[in-house]
C-alpha atoms as a PDB file:
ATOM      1  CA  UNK A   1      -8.169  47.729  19.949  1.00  0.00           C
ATOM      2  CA  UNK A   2      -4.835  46.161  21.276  1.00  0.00           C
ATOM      3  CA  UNK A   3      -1.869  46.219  19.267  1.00  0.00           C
ATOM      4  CA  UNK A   4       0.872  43.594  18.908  1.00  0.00           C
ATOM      5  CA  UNK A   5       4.889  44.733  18.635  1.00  0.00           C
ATOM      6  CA  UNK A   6       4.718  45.277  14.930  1.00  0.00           C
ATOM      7  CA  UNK A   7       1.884  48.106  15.236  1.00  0.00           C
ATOM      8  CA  UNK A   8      -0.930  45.771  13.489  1.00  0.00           C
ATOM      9  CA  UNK A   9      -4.330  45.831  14.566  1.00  0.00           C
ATOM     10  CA  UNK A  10      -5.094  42.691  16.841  1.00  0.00           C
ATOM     11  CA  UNK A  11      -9.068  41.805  16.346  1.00  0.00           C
ATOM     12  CA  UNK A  12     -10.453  40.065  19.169  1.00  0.00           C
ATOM     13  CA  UNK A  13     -13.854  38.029  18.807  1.00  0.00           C
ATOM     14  CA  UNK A  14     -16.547  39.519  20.896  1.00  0.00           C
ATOM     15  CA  UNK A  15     -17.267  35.990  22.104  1.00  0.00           C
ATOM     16  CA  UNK A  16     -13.954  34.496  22.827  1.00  0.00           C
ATOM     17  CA  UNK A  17     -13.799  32.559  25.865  1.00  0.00           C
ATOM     18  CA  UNK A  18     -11.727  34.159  28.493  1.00  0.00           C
ATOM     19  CA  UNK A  19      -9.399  31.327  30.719  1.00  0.00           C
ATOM     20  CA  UNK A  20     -12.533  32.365  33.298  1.00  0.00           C
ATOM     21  CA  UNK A  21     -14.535  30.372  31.117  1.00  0.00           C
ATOM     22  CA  UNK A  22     -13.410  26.896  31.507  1.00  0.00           C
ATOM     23  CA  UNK A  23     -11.703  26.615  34.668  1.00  0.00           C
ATOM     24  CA  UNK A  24      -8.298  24.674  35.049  1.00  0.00           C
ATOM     25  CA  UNK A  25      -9.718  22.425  37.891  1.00  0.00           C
ATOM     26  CA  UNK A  26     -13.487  21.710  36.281  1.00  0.00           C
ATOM     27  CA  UNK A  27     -12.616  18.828  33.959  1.00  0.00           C
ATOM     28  CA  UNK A  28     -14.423  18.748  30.658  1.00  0.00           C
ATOM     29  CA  UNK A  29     -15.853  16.109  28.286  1.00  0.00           C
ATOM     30  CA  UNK A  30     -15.322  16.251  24.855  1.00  0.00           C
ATOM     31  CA  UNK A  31     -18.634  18.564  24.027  1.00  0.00           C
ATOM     32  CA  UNK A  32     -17.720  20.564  26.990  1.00  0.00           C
ATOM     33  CA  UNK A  33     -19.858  19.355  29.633  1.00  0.00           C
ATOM     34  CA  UNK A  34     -18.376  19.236  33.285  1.00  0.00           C
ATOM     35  CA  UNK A  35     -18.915  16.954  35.768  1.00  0.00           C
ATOM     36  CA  UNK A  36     -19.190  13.373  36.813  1.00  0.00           C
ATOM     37  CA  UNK A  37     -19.761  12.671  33.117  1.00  0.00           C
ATOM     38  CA  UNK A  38     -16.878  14.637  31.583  1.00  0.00           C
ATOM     39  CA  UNK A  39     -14.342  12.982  34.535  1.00  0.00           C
ATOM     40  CA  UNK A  40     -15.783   9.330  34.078  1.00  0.00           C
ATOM     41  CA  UNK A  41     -14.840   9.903  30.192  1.00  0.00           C
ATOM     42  CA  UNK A  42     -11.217  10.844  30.726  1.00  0.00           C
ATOM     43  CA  UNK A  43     -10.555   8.818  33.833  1.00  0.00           C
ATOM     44  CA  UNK A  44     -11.553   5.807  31.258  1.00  0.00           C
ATOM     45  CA  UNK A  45      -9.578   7.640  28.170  1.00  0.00           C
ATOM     46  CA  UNK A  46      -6.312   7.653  30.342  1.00  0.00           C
ATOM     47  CA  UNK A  47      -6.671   4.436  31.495  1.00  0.00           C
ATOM     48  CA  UNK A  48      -6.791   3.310  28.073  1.00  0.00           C
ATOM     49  CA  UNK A  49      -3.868   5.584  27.275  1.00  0.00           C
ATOM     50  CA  UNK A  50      -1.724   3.960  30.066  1.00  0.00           C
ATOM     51  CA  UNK A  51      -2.442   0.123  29.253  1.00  0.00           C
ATOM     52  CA  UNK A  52      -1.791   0.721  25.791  1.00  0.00           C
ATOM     53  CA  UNK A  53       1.923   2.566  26.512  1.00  0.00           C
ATOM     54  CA  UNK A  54       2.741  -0.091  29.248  1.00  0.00           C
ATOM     55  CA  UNK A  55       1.988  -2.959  26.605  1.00  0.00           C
ATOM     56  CA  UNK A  56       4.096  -0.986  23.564  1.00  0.00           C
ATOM     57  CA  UNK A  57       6.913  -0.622  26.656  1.00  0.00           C
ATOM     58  CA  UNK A  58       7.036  -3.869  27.017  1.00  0.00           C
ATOM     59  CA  UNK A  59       7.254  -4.945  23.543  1.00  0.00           C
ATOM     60  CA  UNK A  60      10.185  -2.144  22.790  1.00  0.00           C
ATOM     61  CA  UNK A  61      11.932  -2.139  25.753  1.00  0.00           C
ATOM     62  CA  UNK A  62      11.370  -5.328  26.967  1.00  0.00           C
ATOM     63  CA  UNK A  63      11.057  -7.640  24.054  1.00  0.00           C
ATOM     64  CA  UNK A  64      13.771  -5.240  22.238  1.00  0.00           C
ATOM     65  CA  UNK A  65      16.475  -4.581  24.510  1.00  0.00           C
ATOM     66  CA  UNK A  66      16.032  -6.091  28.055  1.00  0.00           C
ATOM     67  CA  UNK A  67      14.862  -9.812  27.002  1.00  0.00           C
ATOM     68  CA  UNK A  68      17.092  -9.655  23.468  1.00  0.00           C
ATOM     69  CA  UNK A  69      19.588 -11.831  24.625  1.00  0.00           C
ATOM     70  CA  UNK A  70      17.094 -14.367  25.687  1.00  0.00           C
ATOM     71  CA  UNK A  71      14.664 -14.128  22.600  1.00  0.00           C
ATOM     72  CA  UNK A  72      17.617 -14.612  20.180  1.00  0.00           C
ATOM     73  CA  UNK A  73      17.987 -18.233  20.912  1.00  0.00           C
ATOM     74  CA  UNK A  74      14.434 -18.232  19.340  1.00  0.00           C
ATOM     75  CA  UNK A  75      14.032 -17.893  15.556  1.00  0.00           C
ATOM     76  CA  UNK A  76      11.269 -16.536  13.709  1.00  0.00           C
ATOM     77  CA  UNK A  77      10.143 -19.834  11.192  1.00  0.00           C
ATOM     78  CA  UNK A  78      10.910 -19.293   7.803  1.00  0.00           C
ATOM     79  CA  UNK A  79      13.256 -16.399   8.062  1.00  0.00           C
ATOM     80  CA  UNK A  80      15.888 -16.970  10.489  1.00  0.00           C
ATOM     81  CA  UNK A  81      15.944 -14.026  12.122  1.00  0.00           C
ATOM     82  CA  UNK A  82      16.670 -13.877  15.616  1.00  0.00           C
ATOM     83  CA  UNK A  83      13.294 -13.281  18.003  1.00  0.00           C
ATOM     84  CA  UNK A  84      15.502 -10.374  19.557  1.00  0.00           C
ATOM     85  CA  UNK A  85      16.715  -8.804  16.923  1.00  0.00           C
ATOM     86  CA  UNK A  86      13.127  -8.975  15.017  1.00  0.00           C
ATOM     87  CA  UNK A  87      11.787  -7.272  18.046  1.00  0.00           C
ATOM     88  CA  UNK A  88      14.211  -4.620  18.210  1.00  0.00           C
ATOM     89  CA  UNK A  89      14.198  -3.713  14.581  1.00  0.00           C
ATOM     90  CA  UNK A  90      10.138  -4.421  13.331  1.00  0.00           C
ATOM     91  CA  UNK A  91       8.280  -5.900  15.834  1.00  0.00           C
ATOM     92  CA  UNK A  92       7.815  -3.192  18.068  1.00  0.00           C
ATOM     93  CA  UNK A  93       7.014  -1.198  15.257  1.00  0.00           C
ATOM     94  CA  UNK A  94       4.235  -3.478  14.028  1.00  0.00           C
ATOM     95  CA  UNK A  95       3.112  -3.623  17.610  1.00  0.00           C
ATOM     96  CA  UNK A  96       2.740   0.012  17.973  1.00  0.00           C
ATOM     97  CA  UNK A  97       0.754   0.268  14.373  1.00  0.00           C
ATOM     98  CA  UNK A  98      -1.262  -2.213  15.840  1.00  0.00           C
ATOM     99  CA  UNK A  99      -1.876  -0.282  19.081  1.00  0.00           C
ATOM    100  CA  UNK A 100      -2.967   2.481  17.009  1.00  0.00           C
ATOM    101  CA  UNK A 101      -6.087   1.070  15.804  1.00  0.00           C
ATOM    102  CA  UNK A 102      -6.762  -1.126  19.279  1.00  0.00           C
ATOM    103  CA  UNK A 103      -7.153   2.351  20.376  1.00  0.00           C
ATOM    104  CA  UNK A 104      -9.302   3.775  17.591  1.00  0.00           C
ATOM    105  CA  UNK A 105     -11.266   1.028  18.469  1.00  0.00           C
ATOM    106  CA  UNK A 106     -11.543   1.486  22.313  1.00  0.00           C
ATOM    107  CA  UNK A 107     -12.173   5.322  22.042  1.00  0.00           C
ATOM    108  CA  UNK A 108     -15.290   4.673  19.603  1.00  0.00           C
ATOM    109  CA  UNK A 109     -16.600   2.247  21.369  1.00  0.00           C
ATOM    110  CA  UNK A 110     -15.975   4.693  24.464  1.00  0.00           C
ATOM    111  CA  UNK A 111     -17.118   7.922  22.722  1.00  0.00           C
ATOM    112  CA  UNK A 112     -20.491   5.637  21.972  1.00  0.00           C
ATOM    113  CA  UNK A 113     -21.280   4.845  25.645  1.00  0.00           C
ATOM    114  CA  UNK A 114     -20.999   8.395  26.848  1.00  0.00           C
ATOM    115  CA  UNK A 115     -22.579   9.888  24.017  1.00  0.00           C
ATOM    116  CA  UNK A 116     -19.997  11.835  21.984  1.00  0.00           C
ATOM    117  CA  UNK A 117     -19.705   9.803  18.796  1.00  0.00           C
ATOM    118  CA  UNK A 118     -19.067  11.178  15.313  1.00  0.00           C
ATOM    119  CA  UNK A 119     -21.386   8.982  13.719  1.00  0.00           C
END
């Protein structure tokens, strides 16, 4: 039985998958299958991933910083905040909370189609 630095016994599972198991280059799905299937799933998953970032960039960076000057001749009714400065200090938070559950959205509705749902 190998043995760390400290002496201890390490136990090893008799079934533990080796890194010759699953492949670097063979993509898997989320159950493990390979394939078509299992690319198709992420290809769509990162896509997903991407257009979601690029819209929360926008709203941080963008709205926040880049466009602040420009939003502040905007106020927000009611409050009098600034556009800019409400983007830079809450709206791109509420954007990204909202982003959040866009996506929990998008990946059950994704996990459904291919099959891997929890329900």
């Amino acid at each position: 039985m190998p043995r760390p630095s400290n002496g201890d016994p390490v136990e090893t599972h008799p079934e533990a998958e080796t890194p010759e198991d699953h492949p670097i280059d063979q993509p898997r799905g989320p159950n493990g299958e390979s394939g078509q299937h299992a690319s198709a799933y992420w290809r769509r998953n990162v896509r997903y991933l991407m257009a979601l970032l690029a819209v929360w960039f926008v709203a941080s960076y963008g709205f926040g910083i880049i466009l602040a000057d420009w939003l502040n001749q905007f106020r927000i009714p009611g409050t009098g905040f600034k556009l800019g400065f409400w983007f830079a200090q809450q709206g791109s938070i509420y954007v990204f909370v909202v982003l959040i559950f866009v996506y929990v959205v998008l990946m059950n509705r994704l996990d459904k189609e291919f099959g891997v749902s929890e329900e």
